[in-house]
C-alpha atoms as a PDB file:
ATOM      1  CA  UNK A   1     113.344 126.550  87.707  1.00  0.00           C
ATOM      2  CA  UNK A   2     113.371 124.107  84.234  1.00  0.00           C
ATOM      3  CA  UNK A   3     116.836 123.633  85.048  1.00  0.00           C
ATOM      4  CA  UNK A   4     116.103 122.554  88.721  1.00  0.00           C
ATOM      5  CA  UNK A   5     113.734 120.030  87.509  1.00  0.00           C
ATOM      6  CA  UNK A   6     115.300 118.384  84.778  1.00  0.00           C
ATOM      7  CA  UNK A   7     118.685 118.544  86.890  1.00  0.00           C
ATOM      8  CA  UNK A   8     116.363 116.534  89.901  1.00  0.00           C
ATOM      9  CA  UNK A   9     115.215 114.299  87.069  1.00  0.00           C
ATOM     10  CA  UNK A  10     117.973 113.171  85.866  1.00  0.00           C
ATOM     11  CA  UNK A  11     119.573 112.577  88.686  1.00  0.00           C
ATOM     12  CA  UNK A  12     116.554 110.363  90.252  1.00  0.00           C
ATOM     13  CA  UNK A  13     117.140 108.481  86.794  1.00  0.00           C
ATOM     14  CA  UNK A  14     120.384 107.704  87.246  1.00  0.00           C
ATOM     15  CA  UNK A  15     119.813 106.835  91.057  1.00  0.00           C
ATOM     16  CA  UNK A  16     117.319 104.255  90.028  1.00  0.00           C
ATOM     17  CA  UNK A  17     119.297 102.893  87.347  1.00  0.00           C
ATOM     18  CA  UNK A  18     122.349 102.309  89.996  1.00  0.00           C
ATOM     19  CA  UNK A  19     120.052 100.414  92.290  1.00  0.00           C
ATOM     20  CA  UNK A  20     118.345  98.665  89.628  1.00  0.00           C
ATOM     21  CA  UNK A  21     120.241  95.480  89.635  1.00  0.00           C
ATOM     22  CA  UNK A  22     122.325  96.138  92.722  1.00  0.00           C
ATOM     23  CA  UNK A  23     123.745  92.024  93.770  1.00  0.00           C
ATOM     24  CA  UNK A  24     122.869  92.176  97.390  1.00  0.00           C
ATOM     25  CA  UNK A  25     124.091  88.535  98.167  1.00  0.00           C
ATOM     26  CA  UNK A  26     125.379  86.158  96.328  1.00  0.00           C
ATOM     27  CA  UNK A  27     125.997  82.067  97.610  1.00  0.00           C
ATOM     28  CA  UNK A  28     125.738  78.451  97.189  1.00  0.00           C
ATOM     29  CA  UNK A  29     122.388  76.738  97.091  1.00  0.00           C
ATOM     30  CA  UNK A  30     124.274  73.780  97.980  1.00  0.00           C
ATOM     31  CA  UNK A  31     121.501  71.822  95.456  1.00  0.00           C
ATOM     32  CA  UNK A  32     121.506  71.192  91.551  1.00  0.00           C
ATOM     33  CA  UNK A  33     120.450  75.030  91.334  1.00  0.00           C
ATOM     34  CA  UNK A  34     124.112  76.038  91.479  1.00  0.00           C
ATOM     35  CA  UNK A  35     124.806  79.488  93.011  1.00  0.00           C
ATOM     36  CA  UNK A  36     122.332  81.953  93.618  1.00  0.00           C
ATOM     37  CA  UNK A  37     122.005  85.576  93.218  1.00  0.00           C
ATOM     38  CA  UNK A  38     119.477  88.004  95.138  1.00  0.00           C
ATOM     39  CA  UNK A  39     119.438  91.592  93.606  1.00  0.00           C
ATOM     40  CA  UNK A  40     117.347  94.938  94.318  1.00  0.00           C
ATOM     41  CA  UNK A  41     114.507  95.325  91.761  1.00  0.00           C
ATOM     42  CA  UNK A  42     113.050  98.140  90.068  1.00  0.00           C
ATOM     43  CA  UNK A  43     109.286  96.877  90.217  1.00  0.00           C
ATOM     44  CA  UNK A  44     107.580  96.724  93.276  1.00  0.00           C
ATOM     45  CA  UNK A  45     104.942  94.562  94.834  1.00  0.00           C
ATOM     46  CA  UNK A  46     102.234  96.362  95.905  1.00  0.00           C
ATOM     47  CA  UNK A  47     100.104  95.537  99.132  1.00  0.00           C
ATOM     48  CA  UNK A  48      97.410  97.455 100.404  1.00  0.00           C
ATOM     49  CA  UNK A  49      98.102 100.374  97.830  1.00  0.00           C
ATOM     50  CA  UNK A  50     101.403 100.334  99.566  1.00  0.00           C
ATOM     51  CA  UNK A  51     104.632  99.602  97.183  1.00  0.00           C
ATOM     52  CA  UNK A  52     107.050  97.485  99.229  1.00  0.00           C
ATOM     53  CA  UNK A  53     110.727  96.815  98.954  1.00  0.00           C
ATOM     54  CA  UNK A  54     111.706  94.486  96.584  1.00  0.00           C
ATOM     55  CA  UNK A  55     114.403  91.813  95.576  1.00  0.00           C
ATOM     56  CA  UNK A  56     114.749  88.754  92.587  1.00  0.00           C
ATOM     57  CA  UNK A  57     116.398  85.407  92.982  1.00  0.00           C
ATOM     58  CA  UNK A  58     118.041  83.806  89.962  1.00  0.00           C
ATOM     59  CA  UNK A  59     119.890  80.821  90.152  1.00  0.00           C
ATOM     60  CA  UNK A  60     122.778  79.601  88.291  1.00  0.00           C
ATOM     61  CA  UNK A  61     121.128  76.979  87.055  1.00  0.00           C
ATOM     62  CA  UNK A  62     117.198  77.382  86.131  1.00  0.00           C
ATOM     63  CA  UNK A  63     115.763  80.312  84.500  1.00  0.00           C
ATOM     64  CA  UNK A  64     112.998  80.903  86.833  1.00  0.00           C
ATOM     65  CA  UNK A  65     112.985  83.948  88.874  1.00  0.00           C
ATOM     66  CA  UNK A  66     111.602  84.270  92.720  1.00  0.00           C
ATOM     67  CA  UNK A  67     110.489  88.047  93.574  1.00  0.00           C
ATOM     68  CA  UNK A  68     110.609  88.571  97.397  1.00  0.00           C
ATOM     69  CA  UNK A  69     108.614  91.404  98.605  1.00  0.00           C
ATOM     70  CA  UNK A  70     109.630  93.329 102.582  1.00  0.00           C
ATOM     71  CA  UNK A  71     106.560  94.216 104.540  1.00  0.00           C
ATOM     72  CA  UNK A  72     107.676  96.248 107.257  1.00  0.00           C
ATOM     73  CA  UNK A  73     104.135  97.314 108.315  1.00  0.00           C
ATOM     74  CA  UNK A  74     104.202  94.838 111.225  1.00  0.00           C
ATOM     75  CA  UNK A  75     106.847  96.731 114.116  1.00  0.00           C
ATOM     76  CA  UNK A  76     106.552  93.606 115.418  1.00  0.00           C
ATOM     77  CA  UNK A  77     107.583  91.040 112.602  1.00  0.00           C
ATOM     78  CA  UNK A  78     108.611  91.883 109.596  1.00  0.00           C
ATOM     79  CA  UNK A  79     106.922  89.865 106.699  1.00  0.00           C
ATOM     80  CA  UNK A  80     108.782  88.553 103.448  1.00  0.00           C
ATOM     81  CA  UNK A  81     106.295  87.366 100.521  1.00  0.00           C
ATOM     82  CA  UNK A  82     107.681  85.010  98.471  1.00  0.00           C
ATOM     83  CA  UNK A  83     106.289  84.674  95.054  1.00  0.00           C
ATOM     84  CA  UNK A  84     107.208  82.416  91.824  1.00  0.00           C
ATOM     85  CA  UNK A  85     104.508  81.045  89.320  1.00  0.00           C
ATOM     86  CA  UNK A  86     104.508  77.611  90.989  1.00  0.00           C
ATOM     87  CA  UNK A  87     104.174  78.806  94.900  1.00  0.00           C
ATOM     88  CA  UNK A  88     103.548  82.032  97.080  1.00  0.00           C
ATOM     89  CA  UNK A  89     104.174  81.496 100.492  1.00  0.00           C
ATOM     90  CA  UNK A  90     105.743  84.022 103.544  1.00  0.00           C
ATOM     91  CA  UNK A  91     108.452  84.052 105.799  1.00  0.00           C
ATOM     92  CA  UNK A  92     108.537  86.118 108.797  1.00  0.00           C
ATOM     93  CA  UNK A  93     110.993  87.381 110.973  1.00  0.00           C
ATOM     94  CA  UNK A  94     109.797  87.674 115.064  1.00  0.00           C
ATOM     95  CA  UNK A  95     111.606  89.017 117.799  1.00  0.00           C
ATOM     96  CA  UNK A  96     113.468  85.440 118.400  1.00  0.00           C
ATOM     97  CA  UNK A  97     113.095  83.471 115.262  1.00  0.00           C
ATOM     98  CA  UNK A  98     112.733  83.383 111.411  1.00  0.00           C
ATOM     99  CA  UNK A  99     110.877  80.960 109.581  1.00  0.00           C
ATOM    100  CA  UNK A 100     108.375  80.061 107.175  1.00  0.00           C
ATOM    101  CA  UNK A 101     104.223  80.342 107.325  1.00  0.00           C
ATOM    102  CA  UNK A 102     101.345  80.266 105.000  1.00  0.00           C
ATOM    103  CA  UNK A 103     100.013  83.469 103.807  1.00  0.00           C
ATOM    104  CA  UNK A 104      97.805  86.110 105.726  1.00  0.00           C
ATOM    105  CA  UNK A 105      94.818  87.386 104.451  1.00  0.00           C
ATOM    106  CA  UNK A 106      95.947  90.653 103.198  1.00  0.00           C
ATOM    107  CA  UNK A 107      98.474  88.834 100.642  1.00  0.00           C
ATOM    108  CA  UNK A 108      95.397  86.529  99.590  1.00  0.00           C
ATOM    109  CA  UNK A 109      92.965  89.667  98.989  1.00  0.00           C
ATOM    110  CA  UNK A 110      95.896  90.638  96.475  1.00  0.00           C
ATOM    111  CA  UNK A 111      95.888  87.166  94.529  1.00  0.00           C
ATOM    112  CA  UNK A 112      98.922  85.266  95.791  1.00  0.00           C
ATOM    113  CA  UNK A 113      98.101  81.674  96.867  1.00  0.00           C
ATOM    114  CA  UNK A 114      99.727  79.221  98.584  1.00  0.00           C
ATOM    115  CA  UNK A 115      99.148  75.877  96.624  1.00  0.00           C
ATOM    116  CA  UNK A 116      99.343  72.987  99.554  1.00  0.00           C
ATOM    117  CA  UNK A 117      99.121  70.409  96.668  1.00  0.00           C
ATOM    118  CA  UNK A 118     102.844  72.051  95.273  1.00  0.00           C
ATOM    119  CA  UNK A 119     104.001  72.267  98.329  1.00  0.00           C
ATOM    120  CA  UNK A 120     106.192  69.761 100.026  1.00  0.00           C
ATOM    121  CA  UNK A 121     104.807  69.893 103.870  1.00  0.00           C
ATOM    122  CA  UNK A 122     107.826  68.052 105.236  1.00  0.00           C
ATOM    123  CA  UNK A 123     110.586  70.978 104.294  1.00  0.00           C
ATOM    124  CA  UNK A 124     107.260  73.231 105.304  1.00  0.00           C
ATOM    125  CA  UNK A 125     107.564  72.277 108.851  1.00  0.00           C
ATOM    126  CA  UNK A 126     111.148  71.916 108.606  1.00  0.00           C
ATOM    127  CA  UNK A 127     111.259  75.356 108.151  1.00  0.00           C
ATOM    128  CA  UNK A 128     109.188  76.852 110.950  1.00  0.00           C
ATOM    129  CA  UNK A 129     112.013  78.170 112.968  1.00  0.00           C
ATOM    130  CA  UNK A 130     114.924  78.510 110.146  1.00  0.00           C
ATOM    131  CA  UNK A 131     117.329  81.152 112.450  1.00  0.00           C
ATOM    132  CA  UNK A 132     117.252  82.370 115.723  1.00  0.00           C
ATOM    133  CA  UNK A 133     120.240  84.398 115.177  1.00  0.00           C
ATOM    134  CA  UNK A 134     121.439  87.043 112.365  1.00  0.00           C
ATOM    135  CA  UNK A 135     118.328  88.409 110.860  1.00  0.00           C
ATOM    136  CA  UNK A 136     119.357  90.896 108.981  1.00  0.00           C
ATOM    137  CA  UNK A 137     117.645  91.686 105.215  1.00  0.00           C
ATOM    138  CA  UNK A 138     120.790  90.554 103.346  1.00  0.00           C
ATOM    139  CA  UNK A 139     120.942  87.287 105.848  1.00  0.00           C
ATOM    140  CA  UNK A 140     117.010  86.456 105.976  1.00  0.00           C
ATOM    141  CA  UNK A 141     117.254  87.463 101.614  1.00  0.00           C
ATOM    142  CA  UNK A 142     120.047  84.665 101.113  1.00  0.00           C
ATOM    143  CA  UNK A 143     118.686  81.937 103.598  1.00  0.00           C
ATOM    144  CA  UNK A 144     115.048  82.427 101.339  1.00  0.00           C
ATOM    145  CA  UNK A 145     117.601  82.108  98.619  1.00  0.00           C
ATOM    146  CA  UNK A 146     118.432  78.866  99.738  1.00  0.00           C
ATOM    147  CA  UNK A 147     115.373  77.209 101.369  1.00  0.00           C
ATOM    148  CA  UNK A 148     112.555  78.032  99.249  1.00  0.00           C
ATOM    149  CA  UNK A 149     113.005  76.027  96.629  1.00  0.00           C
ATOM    150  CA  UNK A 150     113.168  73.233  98.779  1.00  0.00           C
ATOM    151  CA  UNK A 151     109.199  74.138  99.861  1.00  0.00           C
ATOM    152  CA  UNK A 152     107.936  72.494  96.061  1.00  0.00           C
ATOM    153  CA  UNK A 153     107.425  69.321  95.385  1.00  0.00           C
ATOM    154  CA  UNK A 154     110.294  67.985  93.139  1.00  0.00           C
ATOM    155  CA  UNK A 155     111.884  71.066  93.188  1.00  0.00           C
ATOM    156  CA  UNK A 156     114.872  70.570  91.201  1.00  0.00           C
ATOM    157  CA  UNK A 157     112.501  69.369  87.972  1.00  0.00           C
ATOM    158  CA  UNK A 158     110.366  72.436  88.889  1.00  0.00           C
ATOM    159  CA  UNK A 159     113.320  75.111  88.620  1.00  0.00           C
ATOM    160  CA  UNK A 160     115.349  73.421  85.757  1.00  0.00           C
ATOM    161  CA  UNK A 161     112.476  73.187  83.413  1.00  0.00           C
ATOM    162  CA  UNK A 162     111.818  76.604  81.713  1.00  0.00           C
END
């Protein structure tokens, strides 16, 4: 029985350690970030006592990180929360459309904010309706990749200062 257990334990090790790290997608920001990279984390966000799947963003060229969190508690819309020290905000992905939106309640309770006075409300509304087409994880992961920096004010001196 020892053996069974320390056979299952290792193995769930190593399992975790091959995910850990796992690129996802990879692309072009198109911007002075450079390239960007979105891979599967180890750490969770937890909502609600519930641990959700997560991801980090790294760019090519700025050493901040962006943790995106999947809440698929919704069967109707599944919920990304986007978090980085300078801005918290939520994308969602609806039957016919993917796009951006301030923050529901239940992320709030939990101590993200969405700082309006960091956030530039042009690309905000710009971003309502992002996709109606191709939203898959990987797809909605990389366009998140690409647009969210875009929701801070100045957000190329925000990312390229460490």
């Amino acid at each position: 029985m020892k053996n069974v257990f320390s056979l299952s334990t290792v193995f769930i090790a190593a399992f975790a350690v091959a995910i850990a790290g796992q690129v996802v997608i990879k692309g072009k920001t198109h911007s002075a970030l450079g390239v960007f990279t979105v891979e599967k984390s180890t750490e969770f966000i937890s909502i609600d006592g519930q641990e959700l799947e997560t991801y980090i963003i790294t760019y090519e060229n700025s050493e901040k990180q962006v943790k995106v969190a999947i809440d698929k508690n919704d069967k109707n819309c599944k919920k990304y929360l986007v978090c980085c020290e300078d801005l918290s905000i939520q994308y969602v992905c609806r039957e016919n459309y993917f796009g951006v939106e301030k923050l529901d309640r239940k992320y709030i309770k939990e101590g993200y904010q969405t700082n309006v006075y960091k956030m530039n409300q042009g690309s905000f509304y710009h971003q309502k309706i992002i996709t109606r087409e191709d939203k898959t994880d990987r797809n909605c992961l990389g366009l998140i990749a690409v647009y969210y920096p875009q929701l801070l004010r100045n957000y190329e001196e925000v990312f390229t200062r460490p």
